[in-house]
C-alpha atoms as a PDB file:
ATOM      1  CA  UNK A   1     -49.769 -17.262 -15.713  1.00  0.00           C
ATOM      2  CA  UNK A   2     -46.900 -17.340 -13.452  1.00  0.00           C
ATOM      3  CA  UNK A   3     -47.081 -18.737 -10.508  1.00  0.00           C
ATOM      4  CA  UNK A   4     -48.185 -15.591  -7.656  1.00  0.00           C
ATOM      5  CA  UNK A   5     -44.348 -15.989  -5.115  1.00  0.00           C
ATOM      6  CA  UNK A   6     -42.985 -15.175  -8.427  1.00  0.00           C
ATOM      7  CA  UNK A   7     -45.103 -11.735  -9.686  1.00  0.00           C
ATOM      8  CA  UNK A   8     -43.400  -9.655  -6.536  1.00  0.00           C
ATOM      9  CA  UNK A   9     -39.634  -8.404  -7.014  1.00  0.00           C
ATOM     10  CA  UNK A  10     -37.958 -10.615  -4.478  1.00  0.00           C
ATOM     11  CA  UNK A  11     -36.784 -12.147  -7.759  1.00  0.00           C
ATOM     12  CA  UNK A  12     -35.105 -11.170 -10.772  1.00  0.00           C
ATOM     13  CA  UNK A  13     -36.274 -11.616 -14.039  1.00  0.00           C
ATOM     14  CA  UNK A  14     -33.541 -12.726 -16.928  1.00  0.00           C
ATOM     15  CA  UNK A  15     -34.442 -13.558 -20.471  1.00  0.00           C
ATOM     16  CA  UNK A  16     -32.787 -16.898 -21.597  1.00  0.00           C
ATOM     17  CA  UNK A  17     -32.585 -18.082 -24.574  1.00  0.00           C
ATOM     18  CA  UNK A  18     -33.632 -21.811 -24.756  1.00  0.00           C
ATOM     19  CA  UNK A  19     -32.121 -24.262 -27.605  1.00  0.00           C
ATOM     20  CA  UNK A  20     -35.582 -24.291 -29.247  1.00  0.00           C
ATOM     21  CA  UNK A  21     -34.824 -20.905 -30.018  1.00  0.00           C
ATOM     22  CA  UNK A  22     -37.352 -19.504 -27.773  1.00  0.00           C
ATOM     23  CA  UNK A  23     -36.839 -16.746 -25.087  1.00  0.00           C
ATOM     24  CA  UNK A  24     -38.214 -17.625 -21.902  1.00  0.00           C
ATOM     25  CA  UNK A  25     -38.120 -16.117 -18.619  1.00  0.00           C
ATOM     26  CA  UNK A  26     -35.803 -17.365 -15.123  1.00  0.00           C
ATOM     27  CA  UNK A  27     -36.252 -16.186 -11.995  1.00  0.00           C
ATOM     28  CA  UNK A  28     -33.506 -15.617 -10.144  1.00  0.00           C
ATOM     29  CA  UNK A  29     -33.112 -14.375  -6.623  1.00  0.00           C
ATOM     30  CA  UNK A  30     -31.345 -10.796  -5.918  1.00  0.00           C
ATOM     31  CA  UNK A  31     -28.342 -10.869  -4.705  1.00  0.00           C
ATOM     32  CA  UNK A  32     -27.647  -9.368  -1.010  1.00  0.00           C
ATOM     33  CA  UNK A  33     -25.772  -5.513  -0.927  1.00  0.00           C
ATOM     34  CA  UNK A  34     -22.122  -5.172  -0.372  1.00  0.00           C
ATOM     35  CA  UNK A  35     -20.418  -5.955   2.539  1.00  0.00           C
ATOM     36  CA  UNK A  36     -20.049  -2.508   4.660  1.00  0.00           C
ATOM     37  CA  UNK A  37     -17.196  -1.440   7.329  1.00  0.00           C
ATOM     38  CA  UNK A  38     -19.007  -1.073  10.967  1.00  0.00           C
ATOM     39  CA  UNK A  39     -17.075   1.923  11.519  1.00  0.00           C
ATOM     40  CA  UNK A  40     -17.184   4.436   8.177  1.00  0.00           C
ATOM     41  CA  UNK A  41     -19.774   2.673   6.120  1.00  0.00           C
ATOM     42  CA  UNK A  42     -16.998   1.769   3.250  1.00  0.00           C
ATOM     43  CA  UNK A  43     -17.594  -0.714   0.900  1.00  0.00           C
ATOM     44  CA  UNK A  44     -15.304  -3.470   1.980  1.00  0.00           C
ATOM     45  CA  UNK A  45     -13.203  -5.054  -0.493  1.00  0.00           C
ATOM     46  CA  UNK A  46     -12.743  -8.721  -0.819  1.00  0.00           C
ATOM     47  CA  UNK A  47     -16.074  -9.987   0.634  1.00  0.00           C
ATOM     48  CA  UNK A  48     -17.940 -11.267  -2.070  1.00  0.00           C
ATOM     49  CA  UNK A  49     -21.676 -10.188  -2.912  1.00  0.00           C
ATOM     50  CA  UNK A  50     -23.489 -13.924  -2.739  1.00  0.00           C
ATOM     51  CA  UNK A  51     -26.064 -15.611  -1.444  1.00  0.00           C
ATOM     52  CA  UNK A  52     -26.234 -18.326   2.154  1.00  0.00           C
ATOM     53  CA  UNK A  53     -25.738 -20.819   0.245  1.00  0.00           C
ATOM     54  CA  UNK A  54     -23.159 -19.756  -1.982  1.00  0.00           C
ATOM     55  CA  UNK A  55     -21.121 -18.806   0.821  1.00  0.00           C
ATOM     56  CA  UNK A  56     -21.672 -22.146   2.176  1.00  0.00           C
ATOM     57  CA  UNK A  57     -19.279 -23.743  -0.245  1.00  0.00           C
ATOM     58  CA  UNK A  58     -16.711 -21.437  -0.446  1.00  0.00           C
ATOM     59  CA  UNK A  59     -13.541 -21.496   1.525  1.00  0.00           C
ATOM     60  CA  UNK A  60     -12.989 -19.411   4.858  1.00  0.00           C
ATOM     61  CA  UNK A  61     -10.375 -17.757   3.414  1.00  0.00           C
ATOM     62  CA  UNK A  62     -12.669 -16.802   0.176  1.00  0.00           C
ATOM     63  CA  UNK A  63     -15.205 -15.022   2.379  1.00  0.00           C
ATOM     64  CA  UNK A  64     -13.373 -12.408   3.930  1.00  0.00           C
ATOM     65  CA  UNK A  65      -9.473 -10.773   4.426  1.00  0.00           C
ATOM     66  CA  UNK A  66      -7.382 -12.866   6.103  1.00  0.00           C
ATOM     67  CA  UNK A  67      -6.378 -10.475   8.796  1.00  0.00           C
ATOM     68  CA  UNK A  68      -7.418  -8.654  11.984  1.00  0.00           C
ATOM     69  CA  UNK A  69     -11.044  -7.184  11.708  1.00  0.00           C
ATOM     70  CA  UNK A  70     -11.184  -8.912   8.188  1.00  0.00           C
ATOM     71  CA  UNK A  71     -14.856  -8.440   6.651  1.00  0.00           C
ATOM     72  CA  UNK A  72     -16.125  -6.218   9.885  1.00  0.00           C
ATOM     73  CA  UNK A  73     -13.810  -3.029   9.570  1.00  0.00           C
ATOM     74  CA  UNK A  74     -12.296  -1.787   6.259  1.00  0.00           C
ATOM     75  CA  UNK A  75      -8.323  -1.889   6.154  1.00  0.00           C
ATOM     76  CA  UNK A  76      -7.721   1.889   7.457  1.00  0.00           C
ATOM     77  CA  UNK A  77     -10.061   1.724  10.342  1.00  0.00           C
ATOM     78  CA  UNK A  78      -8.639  -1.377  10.889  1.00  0.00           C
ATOM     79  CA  UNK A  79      -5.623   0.380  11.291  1.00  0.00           C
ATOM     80  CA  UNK A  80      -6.866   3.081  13.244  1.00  0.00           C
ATOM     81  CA  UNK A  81      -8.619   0.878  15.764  1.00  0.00           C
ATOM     82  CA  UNK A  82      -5.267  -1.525  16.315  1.00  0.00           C
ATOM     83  CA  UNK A  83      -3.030   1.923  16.531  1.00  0.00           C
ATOM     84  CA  UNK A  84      -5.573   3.414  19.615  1.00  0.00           C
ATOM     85  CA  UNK A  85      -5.523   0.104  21.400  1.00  0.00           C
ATOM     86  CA  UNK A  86      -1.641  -0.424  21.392  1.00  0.00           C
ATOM     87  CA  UNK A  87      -2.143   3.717  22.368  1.00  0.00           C
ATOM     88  CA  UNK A  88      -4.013   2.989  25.274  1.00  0.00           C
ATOM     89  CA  UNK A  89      -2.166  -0.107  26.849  1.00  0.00           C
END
């Protein structure tokens, strides 16, 4: 039997094939949703879907849009927002 933190669904189950021919089962944790805009609720683009520790080892630069609001607002609120500031000054 499998051990009981792996029956719930916190993790993934994938079929592998092993050399021996066999087909076993991994458990794999899910990865977290998308990345959403905190103004619209848009998927953002360029914010990749991985884990803590994944993240970890990536560059800055890999982890979000290298630009104003990048990986908190999509790119036309972000446009939006900077055009009502500049508005208001």
């Amino acid at each position: 039997m499998v051990e009981g933190k792996l029956r719930s669904r916190t993790f993934r189950r994938i079929k592998v094939k092993t050399p021996g021919a066999r087909v076993t089962v991994h458990y794999r944790r899910r990865k977290p949703n998308f990345a959403e805009c905190g103004n619209c609720g848009v998927r953002l683009k360029a914010v990749p879907r991985a884990l803590p520790f994944e993240l970890k080892n990536m560059p800055k630069s890999a982890k979000r849009p290298e630009r104003p609001f990048g990986g908190v607002l999509c790119s036309a609120c972000m446009r939006a927002e900077i055009v009502a500031r500049v508005r208001n000054d």
